[in-house]
PDB file of N, CA and C in Angstrom:
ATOM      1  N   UNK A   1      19.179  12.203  -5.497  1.00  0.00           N
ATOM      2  CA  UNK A   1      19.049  10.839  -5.919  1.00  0.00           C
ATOM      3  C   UNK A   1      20.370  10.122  -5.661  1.00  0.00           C
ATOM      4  N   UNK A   2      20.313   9.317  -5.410  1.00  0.00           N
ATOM      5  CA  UNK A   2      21.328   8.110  -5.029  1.00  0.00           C
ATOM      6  C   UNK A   2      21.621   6.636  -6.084  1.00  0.00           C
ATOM      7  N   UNK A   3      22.301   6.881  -6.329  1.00  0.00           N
ATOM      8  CA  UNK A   3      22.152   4.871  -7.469  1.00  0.00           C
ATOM      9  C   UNK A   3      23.192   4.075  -6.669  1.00  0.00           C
ATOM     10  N   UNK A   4      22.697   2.912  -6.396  1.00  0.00           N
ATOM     11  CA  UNK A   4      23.377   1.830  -6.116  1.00  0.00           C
ATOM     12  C   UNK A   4      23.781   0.912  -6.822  1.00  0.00           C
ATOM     13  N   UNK A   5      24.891   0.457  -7.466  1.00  0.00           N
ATOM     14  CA  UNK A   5      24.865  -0.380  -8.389  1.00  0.00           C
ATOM     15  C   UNK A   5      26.105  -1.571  -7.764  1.00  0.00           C
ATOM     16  N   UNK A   6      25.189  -2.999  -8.270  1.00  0.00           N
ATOM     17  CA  UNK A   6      25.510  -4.403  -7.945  1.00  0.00           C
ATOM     18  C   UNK A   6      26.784  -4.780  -9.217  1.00  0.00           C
ATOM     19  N   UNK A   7      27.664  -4.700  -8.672  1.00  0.00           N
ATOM     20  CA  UNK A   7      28.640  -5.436  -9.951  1.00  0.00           C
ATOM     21  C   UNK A   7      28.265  -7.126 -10.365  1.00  0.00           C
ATOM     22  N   UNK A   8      28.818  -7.020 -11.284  1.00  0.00           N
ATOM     23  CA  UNK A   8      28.597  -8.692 -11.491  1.00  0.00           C
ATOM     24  C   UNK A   8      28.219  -8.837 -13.149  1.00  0.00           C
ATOM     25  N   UNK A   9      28.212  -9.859 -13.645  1.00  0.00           N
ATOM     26  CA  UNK A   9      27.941 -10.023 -15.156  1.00  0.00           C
ATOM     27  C   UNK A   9      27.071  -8.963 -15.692  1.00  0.00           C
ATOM     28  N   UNK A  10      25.509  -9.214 -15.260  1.00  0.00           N
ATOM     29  CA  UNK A  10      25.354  -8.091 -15.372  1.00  0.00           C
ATOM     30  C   UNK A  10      24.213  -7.111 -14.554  1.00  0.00           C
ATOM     31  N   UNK A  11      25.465  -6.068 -13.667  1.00  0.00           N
ATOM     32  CA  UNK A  11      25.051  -5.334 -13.073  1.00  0.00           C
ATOM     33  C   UNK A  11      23.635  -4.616 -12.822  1.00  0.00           C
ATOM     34  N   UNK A  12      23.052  -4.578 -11.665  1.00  0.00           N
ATOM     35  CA  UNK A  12      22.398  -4.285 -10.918  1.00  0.00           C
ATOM     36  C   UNK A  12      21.741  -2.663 -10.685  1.00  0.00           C
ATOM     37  N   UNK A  13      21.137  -2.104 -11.508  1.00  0.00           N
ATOM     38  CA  UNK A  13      21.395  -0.662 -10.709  1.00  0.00           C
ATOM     39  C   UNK A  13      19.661  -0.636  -9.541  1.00  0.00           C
ATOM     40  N   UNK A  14      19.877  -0.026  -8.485  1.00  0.00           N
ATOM     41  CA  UNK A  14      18.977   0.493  -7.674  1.00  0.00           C
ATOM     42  C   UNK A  14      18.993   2.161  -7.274  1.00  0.00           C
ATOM     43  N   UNK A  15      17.130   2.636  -7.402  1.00  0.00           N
ATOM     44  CA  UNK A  15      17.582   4.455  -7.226  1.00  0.00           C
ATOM     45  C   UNK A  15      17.353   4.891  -6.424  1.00  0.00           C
ATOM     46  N   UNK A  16      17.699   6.011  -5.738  1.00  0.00           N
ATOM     47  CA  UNK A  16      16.653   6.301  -4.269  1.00  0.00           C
ATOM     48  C   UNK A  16      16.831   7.411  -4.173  1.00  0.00           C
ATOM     49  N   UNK A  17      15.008   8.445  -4.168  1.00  0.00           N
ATOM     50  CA  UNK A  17      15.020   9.614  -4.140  1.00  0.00           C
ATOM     51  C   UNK A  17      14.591   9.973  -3.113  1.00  0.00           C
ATOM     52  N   UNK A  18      14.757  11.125  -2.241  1.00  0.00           N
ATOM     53  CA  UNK A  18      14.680  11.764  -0.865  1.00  0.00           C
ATOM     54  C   UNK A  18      13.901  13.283  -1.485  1.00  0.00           C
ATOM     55  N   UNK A  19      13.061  13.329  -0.166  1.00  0.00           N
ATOM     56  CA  UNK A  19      12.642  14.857  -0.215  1.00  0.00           C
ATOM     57  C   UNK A  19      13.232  15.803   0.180  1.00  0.00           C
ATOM     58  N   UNK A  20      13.100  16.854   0.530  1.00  0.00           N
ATOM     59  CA  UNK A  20      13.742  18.238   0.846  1.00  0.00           C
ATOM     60  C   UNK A  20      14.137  17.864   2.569  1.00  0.00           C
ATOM     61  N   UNK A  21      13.198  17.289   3.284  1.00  0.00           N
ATOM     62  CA  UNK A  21      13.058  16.595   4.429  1.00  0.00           C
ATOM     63  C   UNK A  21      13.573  15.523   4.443  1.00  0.00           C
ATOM     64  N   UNK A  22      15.007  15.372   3.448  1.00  0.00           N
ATOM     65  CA  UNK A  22      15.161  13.887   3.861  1.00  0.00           C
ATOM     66  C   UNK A  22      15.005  12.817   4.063  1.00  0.00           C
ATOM     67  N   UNK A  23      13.681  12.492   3.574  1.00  0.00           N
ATOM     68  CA  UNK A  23      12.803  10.952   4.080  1.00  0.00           C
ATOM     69  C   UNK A  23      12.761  10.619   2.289  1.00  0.00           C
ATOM     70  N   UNK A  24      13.102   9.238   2.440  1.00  0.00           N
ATOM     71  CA  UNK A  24      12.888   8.380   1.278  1.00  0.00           C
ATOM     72  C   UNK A  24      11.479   8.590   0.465  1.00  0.00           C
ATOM     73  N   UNK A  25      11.347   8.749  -0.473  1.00  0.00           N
ATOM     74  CA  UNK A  25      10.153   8.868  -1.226  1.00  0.00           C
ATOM     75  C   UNK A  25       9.715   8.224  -2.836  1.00  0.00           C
ATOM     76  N   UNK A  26      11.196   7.560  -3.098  1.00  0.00           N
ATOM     77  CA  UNK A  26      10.931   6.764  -3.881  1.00  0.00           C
ATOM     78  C   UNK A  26      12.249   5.719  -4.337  1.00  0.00           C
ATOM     79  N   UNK A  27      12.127   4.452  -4.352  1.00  0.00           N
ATOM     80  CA  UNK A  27      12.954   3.707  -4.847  1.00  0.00           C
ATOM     81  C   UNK A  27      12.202   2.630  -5.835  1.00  0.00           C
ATOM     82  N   UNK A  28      13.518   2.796  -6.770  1.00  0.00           N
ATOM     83  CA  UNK A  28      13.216   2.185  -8.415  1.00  0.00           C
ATOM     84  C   UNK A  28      14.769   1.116  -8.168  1.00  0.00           C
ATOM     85  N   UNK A  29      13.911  -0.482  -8.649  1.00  0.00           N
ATOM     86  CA  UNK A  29      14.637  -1.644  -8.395  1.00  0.00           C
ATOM     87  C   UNK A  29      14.850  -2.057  -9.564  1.00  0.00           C
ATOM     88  N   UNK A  30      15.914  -3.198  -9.244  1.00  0.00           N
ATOM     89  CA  UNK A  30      16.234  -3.555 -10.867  1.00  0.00           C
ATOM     90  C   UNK A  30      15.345  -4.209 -11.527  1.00  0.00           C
ATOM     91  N   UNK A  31      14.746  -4.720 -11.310  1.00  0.00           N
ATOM     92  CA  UNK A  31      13.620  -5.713 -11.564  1.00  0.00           C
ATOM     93  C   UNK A  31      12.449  -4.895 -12.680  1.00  0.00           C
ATOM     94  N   UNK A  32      12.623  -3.595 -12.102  1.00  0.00           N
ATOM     95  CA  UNK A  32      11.664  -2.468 -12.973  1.00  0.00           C
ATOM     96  C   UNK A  32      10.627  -1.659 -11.601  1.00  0.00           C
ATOM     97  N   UNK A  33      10.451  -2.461 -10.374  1.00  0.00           N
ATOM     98  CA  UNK A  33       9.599  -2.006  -9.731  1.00  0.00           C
ATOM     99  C   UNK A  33       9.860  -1.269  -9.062  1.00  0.00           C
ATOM    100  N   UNK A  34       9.012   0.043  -9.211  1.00  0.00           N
ATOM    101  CA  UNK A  34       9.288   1.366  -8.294  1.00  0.00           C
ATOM    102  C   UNK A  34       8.097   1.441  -7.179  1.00  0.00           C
ATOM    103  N   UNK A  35       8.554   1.896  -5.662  1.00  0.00           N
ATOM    104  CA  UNK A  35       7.688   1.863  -4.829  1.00  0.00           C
ATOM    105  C   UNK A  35       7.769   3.581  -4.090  1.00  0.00           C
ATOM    106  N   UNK A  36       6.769   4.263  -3.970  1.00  0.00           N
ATOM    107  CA  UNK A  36       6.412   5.375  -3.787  1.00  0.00           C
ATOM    108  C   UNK A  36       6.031   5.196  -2.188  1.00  0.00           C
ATOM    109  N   UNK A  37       6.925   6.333  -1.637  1.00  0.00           N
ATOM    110  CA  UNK A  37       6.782   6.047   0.014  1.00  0.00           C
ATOM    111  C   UNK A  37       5.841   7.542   0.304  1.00  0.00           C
ATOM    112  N   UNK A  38       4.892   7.161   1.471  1.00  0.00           N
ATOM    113  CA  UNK A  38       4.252   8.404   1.996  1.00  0.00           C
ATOM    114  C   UNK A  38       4.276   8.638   3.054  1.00  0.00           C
ATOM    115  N   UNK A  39       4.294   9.548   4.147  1.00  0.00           N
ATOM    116  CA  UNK A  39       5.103  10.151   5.143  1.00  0.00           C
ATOM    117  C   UNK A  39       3.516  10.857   5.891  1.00  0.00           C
ATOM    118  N   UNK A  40       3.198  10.922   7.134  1.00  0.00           N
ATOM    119  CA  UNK A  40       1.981  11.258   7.949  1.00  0.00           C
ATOM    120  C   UNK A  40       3.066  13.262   8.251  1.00  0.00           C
ATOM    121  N   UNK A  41       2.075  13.397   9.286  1.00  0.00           N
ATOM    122  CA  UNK A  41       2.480  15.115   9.674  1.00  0.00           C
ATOM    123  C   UNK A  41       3.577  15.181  10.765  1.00  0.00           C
ATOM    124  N   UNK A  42       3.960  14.014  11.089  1.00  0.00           N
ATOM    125  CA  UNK A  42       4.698  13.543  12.217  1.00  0.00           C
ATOM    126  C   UNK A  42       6.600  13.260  11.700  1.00  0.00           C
ATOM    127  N   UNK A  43       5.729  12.647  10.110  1.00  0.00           N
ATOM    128  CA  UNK A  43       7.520  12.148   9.168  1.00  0.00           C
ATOM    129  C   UNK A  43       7.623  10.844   9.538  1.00  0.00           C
ATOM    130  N   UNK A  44       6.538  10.050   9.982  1.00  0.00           N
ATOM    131  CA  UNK A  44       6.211   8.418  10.115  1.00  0.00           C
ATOM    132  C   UNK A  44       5.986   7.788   8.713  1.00  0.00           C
ATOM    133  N   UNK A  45       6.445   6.587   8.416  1.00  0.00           N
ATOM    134  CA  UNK A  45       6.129   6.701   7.077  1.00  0.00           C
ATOM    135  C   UNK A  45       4.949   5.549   7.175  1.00  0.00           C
ATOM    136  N   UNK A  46       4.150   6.324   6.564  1.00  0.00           N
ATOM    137  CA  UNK A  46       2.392   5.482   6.629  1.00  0.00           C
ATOM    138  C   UNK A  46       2.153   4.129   5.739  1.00  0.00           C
ATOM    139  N   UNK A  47       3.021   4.452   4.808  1.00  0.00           N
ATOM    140  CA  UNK A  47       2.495   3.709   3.500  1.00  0.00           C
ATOM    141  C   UNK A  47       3.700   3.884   2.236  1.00  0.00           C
ATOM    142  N   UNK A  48       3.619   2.901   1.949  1.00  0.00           N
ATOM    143  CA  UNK A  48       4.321   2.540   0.400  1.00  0.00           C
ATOM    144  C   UNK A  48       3.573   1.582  -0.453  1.00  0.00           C
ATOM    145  N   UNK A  49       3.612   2.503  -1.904  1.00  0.00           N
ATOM    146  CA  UNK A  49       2.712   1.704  -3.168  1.00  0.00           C
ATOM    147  C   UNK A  49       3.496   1.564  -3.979  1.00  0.00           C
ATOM    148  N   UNK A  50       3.497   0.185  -4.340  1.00  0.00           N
ATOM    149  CA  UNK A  50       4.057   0.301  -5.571  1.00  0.00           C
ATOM    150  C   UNK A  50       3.392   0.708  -7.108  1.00  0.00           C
ATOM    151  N   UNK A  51       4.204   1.562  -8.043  1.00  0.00           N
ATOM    152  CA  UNK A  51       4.029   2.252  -9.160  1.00  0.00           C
ATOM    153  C   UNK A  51       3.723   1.136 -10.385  1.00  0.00           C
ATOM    154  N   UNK A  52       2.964   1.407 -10.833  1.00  0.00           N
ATOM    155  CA  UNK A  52       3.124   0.312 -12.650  1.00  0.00           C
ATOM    156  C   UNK A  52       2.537  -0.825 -12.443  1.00  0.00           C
ATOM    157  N   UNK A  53       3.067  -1.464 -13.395  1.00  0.00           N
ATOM    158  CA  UNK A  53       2.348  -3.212 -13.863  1.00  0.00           C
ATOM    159  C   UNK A  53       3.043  -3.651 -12.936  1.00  0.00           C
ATOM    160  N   UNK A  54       2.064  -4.233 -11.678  1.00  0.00           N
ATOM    161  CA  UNK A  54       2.457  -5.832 -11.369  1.00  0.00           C
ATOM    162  C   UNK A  54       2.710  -6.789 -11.819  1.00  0.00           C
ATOM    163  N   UNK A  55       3.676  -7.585 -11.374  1.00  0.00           N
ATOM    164  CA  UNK A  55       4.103  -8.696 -12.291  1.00  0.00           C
ATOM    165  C   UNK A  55       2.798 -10.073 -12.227  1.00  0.00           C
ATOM    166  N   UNK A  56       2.283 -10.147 -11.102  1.00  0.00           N
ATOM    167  CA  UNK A  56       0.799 -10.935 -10.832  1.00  0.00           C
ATOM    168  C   UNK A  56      -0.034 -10.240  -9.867  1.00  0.00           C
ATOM    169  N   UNK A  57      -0.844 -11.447  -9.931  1.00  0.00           N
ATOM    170  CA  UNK A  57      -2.038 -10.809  -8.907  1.00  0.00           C
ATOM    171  C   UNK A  57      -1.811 -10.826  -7.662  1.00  0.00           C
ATOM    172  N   UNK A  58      -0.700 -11.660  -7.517  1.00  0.00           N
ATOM    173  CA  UNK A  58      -0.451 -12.055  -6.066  1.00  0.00           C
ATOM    174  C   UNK A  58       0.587 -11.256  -5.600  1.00  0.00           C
ATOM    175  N   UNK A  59       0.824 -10.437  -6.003  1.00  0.00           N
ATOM    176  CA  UNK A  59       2.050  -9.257  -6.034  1.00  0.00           C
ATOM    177  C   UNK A  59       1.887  -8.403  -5.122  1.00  0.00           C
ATOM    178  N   UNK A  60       2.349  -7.975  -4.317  1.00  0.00           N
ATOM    179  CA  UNK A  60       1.984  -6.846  -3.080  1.00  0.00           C
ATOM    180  C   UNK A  60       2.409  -5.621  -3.908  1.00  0.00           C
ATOM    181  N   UNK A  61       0.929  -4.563  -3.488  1.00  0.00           N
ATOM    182  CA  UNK A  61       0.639  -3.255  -4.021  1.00  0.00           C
ATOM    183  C   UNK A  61       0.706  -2.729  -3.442  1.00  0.00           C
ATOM    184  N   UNK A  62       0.913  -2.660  -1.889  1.00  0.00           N
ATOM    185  CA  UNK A  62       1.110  -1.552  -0.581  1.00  0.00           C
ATOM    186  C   UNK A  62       1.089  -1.975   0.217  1.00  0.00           C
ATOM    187  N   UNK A  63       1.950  -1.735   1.266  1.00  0.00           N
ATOM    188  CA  UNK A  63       2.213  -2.073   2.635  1.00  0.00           C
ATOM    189  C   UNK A  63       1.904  -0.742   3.472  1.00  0.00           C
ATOM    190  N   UNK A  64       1.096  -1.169   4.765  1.00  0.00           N
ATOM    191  CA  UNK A  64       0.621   0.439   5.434  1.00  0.00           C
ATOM    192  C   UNK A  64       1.346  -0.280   6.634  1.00  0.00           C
ATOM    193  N   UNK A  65       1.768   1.079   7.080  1.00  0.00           N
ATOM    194  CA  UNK A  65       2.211   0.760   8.487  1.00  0.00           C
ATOM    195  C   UNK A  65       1.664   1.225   9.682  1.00  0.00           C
ATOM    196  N   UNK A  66       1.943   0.502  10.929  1.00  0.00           N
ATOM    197  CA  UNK A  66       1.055   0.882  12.322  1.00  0.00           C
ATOM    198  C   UNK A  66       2.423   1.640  13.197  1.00  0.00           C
ATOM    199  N   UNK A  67       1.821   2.691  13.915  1.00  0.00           N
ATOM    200  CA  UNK A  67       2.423   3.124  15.096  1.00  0.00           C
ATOM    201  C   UNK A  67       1.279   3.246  15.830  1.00  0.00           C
ATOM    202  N   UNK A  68       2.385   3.412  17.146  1.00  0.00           N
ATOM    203  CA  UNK A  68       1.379   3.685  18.600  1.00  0.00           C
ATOM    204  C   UNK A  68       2.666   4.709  19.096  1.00  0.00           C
ATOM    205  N   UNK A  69       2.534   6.094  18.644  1.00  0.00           N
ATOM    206  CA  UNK A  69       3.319   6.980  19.453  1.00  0.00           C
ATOM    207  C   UNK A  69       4.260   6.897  18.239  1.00  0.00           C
ATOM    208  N   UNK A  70       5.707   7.023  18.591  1.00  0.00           N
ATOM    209  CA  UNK A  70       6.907   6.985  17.588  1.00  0.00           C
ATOM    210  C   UNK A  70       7.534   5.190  17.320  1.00  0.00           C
ATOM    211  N   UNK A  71       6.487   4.792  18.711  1.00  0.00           N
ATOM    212  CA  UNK A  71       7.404   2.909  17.640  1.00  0.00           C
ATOM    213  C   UNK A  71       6.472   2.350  16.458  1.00  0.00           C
ATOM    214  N   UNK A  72       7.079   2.077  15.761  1.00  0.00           N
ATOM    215  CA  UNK A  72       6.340   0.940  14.540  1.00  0.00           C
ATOM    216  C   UNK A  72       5.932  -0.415  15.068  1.00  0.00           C
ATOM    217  N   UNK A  73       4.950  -0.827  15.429  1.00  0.00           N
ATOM    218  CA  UNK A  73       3.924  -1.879  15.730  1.00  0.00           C
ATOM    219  C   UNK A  73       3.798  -2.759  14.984  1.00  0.00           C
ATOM    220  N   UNK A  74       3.712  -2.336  13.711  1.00  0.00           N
ATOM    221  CA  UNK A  74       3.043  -3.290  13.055  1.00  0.00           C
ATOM    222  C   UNK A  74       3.502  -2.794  11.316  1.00  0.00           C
ATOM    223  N   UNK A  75       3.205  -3.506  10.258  1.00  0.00           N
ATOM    224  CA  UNK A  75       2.527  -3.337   8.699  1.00  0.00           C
ATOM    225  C   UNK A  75       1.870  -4.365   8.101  1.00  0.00           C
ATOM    226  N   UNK A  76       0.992  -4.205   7.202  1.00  0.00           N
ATOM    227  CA  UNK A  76       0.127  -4.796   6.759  1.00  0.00           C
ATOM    228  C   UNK A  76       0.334  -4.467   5.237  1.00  0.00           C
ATOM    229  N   UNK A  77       0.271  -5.957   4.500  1.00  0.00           N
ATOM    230  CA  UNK A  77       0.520  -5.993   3.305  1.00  0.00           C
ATOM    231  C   UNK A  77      -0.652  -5.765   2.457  1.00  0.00           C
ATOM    232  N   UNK A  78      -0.996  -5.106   1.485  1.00  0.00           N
ATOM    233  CA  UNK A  78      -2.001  -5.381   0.359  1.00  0.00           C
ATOM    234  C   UNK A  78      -1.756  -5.705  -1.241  1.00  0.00           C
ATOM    235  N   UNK A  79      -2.661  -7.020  -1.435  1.00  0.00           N
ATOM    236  CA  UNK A  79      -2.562  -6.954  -3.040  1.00  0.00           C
ATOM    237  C   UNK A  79      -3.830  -6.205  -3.675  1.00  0.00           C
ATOM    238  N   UNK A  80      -3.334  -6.328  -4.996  1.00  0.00           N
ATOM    239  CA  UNK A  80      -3.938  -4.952  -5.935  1.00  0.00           C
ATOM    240  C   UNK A  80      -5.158  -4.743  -6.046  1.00  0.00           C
ATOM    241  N   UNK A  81      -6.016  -5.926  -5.662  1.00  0.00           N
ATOM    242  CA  UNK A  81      -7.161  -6.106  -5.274  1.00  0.00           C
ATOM    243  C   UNK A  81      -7.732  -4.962  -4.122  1.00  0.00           C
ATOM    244  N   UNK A  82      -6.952  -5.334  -3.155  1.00  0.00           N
ATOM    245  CA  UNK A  82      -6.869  -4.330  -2.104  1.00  0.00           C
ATOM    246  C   UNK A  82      -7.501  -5.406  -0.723  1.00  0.00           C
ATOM    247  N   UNK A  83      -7.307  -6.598  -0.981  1.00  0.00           N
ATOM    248  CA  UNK A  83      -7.587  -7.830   0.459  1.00  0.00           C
ATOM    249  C   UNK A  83      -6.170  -7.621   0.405  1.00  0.00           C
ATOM    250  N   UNK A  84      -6.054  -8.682   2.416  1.00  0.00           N
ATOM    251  CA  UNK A  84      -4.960  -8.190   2.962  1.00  0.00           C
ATOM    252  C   UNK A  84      -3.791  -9.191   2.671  1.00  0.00           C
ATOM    253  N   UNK A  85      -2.845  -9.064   2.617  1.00  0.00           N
ATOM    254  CA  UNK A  85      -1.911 -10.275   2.391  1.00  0.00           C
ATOM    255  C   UNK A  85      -1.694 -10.664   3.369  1.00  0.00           C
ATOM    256  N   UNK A  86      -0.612 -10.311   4.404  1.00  0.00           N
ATOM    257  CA  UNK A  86      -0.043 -11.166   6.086  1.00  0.00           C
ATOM    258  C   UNK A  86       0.231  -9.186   6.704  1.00  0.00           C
ATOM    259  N   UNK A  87       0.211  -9.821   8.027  1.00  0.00           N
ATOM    260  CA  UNK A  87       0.621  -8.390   8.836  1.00  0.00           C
ATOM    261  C   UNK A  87       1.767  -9.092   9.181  1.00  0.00           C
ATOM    262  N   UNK A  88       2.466  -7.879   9.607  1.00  0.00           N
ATOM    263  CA  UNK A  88       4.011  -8.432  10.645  1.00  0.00           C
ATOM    264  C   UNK A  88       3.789  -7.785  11.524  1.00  0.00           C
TER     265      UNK A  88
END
C-alpha cells in the first residue's frame, strides 16, 4: 500500500493498493470514494467499480475499457443504473 498525502490546511490523504503482480487494484480518495480495478488474463485492465454509496445518481459506477491487441481504444463510462454515460 502506498498513501499519498496533500499538505495544506487540511490535508489530503489518497491509498493505493497493488497485487502480488503489481497492477493497481484499489484506490481509496479523499472524498471517501474507493474504486476497485480488474485486470483480464493478459494484465489489461478491463474495468474499474467504484465501492459504496454514491454520492448521486449521476455518479459514475464503472468505467470498462476497450483494447484491440495491447493499445487502449477506448472506455466507456457507467452510472449505477448501468445506462451509458460518454465513451472516450
Amino acid at each position: 500500500m502506498k498513501r499519498e498525502t496533500r499538505p495544506g490546511f487540511r490535508p489530503k490523504e489518497t491509498y493505493f493498493d497493488w497485487d502480488v503482480q503489481d497492477r493497481l487494484v484499489r484506490v481509496s480518495l479523499p472524498d471517501g470514494a474507493r474504486w476497485r480495478y480488474r485486470y483480464d488474463a493478459f494484465g489489461r485492465r478491463i474495468n474499474k467499480v467504484r465501492e459504496g454509496q454514491l454520492p448521486s445518481a449521476q455518479a459514475v459506477a464503472r468505467v470498462a475499457y476497450r483494447w484491440d491487441g495491447d493499445q487502449l481504444i477506448g472506455q466507456q463510462q457507467y452510472y449505477a443504473d448501468g445506462s451509458a454515460a460518454r465513451g472516450i
